[in-house]
C-alpha atoms as a PDB file:
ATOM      1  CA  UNK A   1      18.718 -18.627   5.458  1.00  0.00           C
ATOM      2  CA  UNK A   2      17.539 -20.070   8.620  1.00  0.00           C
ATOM      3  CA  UNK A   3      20.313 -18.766  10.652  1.00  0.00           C
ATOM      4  CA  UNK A   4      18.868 -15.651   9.612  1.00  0.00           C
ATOM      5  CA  UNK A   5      15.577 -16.098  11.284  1.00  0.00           C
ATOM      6  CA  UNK A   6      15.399 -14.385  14.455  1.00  0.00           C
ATOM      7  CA  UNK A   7      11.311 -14.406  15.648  1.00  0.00           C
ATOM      8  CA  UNK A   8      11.480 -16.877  18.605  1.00  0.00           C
ATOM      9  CA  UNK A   9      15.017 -16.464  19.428  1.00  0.00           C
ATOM     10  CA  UNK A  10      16.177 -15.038  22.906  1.00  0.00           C
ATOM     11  CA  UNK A  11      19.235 -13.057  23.091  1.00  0.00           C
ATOM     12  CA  UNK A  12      20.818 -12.833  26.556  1.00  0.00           C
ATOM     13  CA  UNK A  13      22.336  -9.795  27.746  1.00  0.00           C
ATOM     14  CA  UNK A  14      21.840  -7.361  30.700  1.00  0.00           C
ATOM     15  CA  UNK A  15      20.512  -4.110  29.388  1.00  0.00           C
ATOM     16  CA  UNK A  16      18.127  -1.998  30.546  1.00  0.00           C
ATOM     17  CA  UNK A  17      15.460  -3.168  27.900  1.00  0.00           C
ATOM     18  CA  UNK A  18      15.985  -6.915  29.036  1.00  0.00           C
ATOM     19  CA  UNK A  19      14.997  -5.609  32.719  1.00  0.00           C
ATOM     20  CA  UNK A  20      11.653  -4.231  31.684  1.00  0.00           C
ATOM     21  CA  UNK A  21       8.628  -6.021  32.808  1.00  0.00           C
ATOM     22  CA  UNK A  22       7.533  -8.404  30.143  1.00  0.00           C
ATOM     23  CA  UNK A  23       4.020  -6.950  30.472  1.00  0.00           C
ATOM     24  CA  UNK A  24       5.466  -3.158  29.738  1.00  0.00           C
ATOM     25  CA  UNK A  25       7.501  -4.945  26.813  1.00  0.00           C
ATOM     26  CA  UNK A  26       3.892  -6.645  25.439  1.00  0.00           C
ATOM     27  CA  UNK A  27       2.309  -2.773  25.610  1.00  0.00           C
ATOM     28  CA  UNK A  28       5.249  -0.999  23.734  1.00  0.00           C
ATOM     29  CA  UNK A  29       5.665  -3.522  21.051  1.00  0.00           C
ATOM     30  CA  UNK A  30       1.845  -3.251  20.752  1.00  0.00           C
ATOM     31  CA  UNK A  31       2.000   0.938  20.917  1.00  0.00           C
ATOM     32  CA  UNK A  32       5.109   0.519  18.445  1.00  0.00           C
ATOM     33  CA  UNK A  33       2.770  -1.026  15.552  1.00  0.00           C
ATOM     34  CA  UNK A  34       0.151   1.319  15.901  1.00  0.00           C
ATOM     35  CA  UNK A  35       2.944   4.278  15.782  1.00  0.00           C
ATOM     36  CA  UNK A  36       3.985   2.029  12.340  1.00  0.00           C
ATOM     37  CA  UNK A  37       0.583   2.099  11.035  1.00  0.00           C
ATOM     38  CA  UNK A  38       0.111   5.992  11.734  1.00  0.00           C
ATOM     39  CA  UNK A  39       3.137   6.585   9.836  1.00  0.00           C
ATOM     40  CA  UNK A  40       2.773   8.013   5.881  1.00  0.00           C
ATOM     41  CA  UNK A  41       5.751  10.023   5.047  1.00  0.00           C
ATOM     42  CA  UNK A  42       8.745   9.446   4.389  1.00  0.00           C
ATOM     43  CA  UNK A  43      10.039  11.419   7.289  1.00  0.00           C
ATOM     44  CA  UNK A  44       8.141   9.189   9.399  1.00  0.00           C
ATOM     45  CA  UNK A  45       9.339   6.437   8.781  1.00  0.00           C
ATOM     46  CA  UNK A  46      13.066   7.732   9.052  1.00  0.00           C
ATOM     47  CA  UNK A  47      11.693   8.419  13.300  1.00  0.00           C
ATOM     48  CA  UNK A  48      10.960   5.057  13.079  1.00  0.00           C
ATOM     49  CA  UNK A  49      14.423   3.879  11.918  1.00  0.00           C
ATOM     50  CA  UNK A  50      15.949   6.135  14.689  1.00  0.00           C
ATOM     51  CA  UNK A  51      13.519   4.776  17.420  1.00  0.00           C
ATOM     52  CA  UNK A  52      14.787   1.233  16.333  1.00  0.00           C
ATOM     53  CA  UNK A  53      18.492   2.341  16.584  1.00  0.00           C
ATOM     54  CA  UNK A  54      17.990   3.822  19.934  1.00  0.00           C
ATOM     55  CA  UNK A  55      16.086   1.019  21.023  1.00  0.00           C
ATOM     56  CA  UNK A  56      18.727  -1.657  19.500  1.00  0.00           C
ATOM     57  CA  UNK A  57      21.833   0.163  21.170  1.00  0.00           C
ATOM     58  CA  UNK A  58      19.533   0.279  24.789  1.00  0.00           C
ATOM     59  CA  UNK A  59      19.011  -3.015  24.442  1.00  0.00           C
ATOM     60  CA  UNK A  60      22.561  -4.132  23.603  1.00  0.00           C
ATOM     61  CA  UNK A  61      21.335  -6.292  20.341  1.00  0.00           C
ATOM     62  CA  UNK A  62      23.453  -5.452  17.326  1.00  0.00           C
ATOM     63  CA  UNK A  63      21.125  -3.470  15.254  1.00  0.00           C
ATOM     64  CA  UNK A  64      22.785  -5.931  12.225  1.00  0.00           C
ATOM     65  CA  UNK A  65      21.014  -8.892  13.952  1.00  0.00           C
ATOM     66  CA  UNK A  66      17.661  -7.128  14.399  1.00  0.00           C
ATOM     67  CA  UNK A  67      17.876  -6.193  10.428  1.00  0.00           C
ATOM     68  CA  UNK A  68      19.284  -9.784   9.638  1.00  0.00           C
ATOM     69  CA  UNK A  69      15.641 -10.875  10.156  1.00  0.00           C
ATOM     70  CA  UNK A  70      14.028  -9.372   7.741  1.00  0.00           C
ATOM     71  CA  UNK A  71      15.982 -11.522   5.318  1.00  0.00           C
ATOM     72  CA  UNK A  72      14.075 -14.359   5.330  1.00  0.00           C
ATOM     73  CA  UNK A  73      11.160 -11.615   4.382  1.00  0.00           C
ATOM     74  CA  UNK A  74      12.885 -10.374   1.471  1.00  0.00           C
ATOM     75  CA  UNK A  75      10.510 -12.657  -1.091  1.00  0.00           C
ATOM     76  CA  UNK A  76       7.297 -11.449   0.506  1.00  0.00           C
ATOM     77  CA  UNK A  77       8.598  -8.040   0.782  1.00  0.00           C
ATOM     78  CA  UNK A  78       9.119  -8.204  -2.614  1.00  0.00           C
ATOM     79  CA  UNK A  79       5.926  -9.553  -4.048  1.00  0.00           C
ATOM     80  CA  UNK A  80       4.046  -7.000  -1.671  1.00  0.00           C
ATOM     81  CA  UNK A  81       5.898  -3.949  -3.249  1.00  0.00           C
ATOM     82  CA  UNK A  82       5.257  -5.591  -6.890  1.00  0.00           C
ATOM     83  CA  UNK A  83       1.302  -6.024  -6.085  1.00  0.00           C
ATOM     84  CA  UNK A  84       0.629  -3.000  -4.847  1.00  0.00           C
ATOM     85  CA  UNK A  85       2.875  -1.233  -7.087  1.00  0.00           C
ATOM     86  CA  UNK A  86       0.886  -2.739 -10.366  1.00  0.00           C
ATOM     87  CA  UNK A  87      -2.488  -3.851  -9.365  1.00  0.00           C
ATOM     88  CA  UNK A  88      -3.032  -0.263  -7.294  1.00  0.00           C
ATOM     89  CA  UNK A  89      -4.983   1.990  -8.740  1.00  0.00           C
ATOM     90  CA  UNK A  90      -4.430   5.888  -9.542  1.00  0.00           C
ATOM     91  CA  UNK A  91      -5.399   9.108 -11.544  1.00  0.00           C
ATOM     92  CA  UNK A  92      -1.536  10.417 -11.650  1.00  0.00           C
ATOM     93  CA  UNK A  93      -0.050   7.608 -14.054  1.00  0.00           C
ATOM     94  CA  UNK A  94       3.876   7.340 -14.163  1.00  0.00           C
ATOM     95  CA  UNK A  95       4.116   4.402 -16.480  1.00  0.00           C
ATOM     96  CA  UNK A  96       1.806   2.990 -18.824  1.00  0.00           C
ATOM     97  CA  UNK A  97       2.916   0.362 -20.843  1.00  0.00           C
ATOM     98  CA  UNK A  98       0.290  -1.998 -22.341  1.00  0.00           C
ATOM     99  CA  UNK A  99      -1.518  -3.882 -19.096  1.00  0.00           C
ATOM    100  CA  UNK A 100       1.321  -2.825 -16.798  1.00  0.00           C
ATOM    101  CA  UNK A 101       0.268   0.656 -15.058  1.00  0.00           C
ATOM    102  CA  UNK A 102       1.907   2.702 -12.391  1.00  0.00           C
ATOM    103  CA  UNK A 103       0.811   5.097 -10.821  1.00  0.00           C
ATOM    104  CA  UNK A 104       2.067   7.972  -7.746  1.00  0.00           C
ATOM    105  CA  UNK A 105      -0.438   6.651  -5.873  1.00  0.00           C
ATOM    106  CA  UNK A 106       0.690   2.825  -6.276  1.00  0.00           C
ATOM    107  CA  UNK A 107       3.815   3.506  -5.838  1.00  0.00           C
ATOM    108  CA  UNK A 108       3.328   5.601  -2.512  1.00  0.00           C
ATOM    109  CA  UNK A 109       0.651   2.460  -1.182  1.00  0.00           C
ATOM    110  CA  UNK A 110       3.533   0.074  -2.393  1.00  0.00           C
ATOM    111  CA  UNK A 111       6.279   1.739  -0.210  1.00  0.00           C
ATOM    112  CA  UNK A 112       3.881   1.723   2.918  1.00  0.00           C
ATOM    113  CA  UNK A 113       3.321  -1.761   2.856  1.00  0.00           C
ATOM    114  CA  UNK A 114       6.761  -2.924   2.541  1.00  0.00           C
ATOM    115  CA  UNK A 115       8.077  -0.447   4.870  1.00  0.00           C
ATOM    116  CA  UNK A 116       5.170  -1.282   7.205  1.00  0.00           C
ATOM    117  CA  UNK A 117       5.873  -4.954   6.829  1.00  0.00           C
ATOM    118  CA  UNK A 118       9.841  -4.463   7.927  1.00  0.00           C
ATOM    119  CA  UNK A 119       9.287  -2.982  11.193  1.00  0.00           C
ATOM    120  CA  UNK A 120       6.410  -5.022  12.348  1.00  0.00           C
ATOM    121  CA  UNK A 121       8.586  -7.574  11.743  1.00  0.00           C
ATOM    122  CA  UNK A 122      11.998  -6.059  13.415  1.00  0.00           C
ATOM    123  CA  UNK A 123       9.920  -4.582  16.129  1.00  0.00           C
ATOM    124  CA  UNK A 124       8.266  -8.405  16.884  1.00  0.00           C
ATOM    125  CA  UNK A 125      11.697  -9.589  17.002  1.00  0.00           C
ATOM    126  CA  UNK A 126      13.338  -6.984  18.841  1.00  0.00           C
ATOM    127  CA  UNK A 127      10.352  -8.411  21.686  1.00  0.00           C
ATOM    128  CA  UNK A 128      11.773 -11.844  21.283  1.00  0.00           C
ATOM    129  CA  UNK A 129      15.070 -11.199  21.546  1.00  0.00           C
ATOM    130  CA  UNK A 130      14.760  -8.979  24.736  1.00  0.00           C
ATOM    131  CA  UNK A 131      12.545 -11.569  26.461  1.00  0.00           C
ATOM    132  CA  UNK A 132      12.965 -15.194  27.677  1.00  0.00           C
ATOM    133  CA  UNK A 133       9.792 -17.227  26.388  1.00  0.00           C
ATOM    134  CA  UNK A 134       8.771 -18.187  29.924  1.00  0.00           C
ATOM    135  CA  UNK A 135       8.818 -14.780  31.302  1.00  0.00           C
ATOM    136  CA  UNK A 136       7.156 -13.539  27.940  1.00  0.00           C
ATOM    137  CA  UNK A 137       4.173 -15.982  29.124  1.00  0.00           C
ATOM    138  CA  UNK A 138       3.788 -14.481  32.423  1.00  0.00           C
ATOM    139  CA  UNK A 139       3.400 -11.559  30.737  1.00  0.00           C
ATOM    140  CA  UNK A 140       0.662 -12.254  28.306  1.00  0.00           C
ATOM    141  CA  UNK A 141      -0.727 -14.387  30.783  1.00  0.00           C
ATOM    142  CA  UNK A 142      -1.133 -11.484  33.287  1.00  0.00           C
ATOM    143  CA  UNK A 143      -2.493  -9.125  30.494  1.00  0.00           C
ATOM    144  CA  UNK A 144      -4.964 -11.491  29.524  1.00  0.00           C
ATOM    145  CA  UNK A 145      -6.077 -12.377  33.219  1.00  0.00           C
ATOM    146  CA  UNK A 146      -8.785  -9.477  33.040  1.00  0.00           C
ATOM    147  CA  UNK A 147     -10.657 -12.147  30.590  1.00  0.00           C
ATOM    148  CA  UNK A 148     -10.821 -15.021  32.805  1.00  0.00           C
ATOM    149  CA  UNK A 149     -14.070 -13.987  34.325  1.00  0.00           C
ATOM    150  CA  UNK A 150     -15.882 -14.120  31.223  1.00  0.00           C
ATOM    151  CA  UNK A 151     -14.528 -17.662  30.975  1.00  0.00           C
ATOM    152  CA  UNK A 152     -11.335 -17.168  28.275  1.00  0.00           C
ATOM    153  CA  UNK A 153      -8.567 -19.397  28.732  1.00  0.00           C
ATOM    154  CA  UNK A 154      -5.714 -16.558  29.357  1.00  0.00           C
ATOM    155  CA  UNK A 155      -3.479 -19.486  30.959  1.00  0.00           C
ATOM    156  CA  UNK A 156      -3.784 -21.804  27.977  1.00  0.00           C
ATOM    157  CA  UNK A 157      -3.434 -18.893  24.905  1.00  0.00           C
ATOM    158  CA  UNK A 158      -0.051 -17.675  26.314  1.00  0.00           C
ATOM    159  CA  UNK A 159       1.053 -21.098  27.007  1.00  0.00           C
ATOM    160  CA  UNK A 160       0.563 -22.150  23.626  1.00  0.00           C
ATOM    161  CA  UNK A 161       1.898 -19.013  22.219  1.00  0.00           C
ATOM    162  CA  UNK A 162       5.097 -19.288  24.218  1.00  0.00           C
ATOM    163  CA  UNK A 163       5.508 -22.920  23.034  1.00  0.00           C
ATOM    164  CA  UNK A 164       5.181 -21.878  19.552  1.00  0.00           C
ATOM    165  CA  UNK A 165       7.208 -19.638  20.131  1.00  0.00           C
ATOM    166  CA  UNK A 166      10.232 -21.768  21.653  1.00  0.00           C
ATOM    167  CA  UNK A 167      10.052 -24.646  19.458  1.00  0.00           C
ATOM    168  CA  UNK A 168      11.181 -22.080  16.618  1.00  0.00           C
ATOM    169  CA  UNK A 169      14.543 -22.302  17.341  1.00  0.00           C
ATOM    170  CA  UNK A 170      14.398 -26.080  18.122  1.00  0.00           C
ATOM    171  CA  UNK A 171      12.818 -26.785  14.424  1.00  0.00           C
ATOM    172  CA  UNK A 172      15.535 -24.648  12.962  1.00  0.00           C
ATOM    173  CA  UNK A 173      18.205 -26.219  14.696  1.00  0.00           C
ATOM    174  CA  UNK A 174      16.513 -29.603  13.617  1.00  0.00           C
ATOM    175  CA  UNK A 175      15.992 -28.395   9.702  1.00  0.00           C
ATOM    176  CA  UNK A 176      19.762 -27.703   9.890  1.00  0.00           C
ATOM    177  CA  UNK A 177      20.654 -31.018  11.126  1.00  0.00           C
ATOM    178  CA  UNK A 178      18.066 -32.548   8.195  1.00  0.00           C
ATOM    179  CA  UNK A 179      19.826 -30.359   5.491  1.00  0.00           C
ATOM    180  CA  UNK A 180      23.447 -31.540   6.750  1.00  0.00           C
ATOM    181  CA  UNK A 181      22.614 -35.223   6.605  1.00  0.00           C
ATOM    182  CA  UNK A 182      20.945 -35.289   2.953  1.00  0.00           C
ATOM    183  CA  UNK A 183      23.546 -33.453   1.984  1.00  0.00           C
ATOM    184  CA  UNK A 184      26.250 -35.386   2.943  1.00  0.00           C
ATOM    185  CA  UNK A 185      23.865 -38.089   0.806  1.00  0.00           C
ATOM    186  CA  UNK A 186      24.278 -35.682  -2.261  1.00  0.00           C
ATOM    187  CA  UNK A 187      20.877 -33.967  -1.950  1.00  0.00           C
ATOM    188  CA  UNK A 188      21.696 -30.409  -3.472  1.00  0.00           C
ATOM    189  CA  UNK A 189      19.577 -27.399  -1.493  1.00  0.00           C
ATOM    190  CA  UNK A 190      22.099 -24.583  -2.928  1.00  0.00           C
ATOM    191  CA  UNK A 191      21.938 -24.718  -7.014  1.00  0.00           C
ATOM    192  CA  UNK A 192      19.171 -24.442  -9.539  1.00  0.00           C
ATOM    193  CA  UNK A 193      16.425 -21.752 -10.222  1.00  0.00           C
ATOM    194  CA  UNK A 194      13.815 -20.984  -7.398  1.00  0.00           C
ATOM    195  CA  UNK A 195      11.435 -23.694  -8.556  1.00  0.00           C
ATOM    196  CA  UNK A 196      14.099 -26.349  -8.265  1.00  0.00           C
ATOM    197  CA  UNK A 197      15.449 -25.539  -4.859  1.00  0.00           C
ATOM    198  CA  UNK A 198      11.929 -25.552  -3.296  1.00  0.00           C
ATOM    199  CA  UNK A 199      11.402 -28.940  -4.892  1.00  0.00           C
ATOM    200  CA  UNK A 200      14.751 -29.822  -3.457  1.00  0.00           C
ATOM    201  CA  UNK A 201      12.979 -28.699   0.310  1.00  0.00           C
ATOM    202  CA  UNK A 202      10.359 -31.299  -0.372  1.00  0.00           C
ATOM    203  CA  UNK A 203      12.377 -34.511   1.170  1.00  0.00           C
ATOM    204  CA  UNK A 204      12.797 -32.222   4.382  1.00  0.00           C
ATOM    205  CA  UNK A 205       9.009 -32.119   5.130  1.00  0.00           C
ATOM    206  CA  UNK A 206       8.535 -35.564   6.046  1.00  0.00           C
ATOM    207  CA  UNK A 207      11.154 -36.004   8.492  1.00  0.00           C
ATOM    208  CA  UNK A 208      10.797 -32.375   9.962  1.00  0.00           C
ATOM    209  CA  UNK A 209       7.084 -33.365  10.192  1.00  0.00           C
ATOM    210  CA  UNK A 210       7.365 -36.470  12.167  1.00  0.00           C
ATOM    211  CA  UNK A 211      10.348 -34.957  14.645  1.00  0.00           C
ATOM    212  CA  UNK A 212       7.663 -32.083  15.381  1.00  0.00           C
ATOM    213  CA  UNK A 213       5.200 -34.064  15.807  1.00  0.00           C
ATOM    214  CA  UNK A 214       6.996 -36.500  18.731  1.00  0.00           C
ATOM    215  CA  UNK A 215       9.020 -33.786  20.374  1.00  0.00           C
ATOM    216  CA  UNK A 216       5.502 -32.400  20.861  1.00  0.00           C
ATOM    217  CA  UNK A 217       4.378 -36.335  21.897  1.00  0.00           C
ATOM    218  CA  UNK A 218       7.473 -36.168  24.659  1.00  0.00           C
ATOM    219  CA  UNK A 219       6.459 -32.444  25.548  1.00  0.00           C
ATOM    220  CA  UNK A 220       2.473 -33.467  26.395  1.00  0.00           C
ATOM    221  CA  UNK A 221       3.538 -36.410  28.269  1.00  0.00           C
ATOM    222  CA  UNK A 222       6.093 -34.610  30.044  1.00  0.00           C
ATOM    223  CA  UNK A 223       3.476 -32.218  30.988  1.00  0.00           C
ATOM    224  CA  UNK A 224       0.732 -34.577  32.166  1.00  0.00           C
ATOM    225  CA  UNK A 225       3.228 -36.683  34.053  1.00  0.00           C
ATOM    226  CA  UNK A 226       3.796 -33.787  36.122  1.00  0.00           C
ATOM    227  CA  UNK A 227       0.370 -33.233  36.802  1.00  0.00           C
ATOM    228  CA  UNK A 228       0.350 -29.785  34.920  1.00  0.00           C
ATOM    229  CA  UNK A 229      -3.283 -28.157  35.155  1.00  0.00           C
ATOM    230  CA  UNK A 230      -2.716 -24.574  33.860  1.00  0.00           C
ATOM    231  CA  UNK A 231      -3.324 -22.046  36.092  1.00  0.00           C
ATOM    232  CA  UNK A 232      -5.392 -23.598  38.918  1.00  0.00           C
ATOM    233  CA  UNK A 233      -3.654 -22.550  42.089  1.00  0.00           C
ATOM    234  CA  UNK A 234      -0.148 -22.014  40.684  1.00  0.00           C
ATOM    235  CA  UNK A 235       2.225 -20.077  42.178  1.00  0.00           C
ATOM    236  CA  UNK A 236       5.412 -18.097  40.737  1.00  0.00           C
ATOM    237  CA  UNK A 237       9.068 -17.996  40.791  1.00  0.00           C
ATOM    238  CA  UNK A 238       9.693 -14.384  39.842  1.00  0.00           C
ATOM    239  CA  UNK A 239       6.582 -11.794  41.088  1.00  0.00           C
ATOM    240  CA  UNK A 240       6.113  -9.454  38.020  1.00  0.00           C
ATOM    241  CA  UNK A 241       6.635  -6.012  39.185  1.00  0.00           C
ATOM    242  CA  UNK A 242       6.891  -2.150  37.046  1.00  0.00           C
ATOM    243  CA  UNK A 243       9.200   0.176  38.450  1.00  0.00           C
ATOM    244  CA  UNK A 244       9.875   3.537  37.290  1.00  0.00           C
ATOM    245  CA  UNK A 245      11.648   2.300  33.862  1.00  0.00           C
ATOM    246  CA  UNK A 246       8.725   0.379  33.189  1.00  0.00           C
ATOM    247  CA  UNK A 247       6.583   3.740  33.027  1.00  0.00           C
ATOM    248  CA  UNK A 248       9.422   6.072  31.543  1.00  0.00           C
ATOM    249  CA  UNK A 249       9.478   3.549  28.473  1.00  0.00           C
ATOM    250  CA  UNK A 250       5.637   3.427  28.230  1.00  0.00           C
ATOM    251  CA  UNK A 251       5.606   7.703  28.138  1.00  0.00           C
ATOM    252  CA  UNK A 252       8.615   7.460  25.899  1.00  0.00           C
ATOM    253  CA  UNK A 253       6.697   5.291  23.167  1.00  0.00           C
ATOM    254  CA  UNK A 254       3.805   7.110  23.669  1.00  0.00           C
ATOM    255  CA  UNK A 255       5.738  10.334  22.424  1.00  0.00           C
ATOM    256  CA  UNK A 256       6.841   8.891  19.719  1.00  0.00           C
ATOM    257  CA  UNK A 257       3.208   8.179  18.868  1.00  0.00           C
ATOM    258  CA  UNK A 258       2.915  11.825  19.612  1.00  0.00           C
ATOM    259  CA  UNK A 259       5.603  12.810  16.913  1.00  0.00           C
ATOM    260  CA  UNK A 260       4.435  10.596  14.356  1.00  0.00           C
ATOM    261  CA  UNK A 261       0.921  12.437  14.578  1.00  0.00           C
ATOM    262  CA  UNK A 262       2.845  15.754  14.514  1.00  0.00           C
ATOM    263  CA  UNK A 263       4.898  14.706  11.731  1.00  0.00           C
ATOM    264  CA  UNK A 264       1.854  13.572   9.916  1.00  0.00           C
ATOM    265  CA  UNK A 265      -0.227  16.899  10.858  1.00  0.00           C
ATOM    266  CA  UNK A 266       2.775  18.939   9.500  1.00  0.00           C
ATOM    267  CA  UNK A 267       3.484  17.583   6.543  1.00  0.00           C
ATOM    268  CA  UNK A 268      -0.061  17.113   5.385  1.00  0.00           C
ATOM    269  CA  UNK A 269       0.133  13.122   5.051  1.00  0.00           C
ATOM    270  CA  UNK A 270       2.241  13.620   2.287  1.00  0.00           C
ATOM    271  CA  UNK A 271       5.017  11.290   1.301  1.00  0.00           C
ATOM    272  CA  UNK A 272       8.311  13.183   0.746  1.00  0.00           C
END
């Protein structure tokens, strides 16, 4: 399973996606959920799954890998489908059977929410994947520069972001190791029902915990050593710059916006 996780994980490759500026990468991933949350057919969400594709092959990720991490989803997709599906009420009931009640219109909220929560997710990671962490902070940083003069720490938000962000892979990496050694102690992580493998997870807390904890020790002193004061007179390696891709992409999301409404207007909101 945590192979499969893929938020936080950078994916090298030269494509023309990885080339965008990380700022014009921030504003389609941000124009991408609100296309996501506009959606309510069926039909719709199929343009979405093509937009993905096209974006996937563009960006030269397998489109496998970007789907791969939505498997460590699969029990919250699950339960969200299940609640909405049972505890959403309707006047057009499908199936009533004692308390359990479904109706068209849970089942049509239940689809949208699971649906909804798959692409957030792919489309977050498809951001990840297509930039490094450090440029990804630039970017946020430079976004969120407008709010410095009303005294918001820009600098510190995307550093911490970006940090979170990087240490994913480092945790997983160190879970692994974890797993490997209490397993080669007979610890057993792979049989049992649900209940007993997440009791079996319990002995990988504490030492998870306390690696966390001084790898983040060894990063702050690292960073004070160095006399690291945010943003106070810094200076860059790589000047953050849009070309002409930068605003093709932005017009090309934006249509896609424009097709969902479209789509929507059409088809009268109607899930087919």
């Amino acid at each position: 399973m945590l192979k499969d996780i893929t938020l936080g994980q950078y994916y090298p490759a030269d494509s023309a996606v990885h080339r965008l500026d990380p700022r014009t990468k921030i504003l389609l991933t941000v124009l991408f959920i609100v296309a996501v949350f506009m959606v309510h057919t069926l039909a719709g969400y199929a343009i979405i799954l093509g937009f993905v594709y096209l974006a996937s092959r563009l960006s030269n990720v397998p489109f496998k890998l970007l789907m791969r991490g939505v498997k460590p989803l699969r029990f919250i997709i699950v339960l969200t489908f299940l609640l909405n599906l049972f505890f959403s009420t309707g006047e057009t009931m499908l199936i009533s059977w004692g308390f359990l009640k479904i109706s068209a219109e849970g089942l049509t909220q239940a689809i949208h929410y699971s649906l909804r929560l798959v692409f957030l997710v792919v489309g977050t990671s498809l951001l990840t994947l297509t930039t490094a962490p450090v440029v990804l902070c630039d970017g946020l940083e430079v976004l969120l520069s407008p709010l410095k003069k009303v005294h918001f720490p820009a600098h510190e938000l995307a550093m911490i972001m970006t940090i979170a962000l990087r240490f994913i892979p480092t945790l997983l990496e160190e879970t692994d190791k974890i797993m490997k050694a209490q397993t080669a102690r007979g610890a057993d992580f792979e049989t049992g029902n649900p209940i007993q493998r997440a009791k079996a997870m319990v002995p990988l807390l504490v030492p998870l915990f306390v690696s966390a904890f001084r790898r983040a020790g060894d990063l702050a002193m690292a960073m004070e050593s160095r006399c690291y004061h945010g943003g106070e007179n810094r200076t860059r390696l790589r000047v953050l710059k849009m070309t002409k891709a930068d605003f093709i992409a932005i017009l090309i999301v934006l249509g896609l916006i424009g097709v969902i409404v479209l789509e929507g207007v059409l088809l009268g909101g109607v899930l087919l």
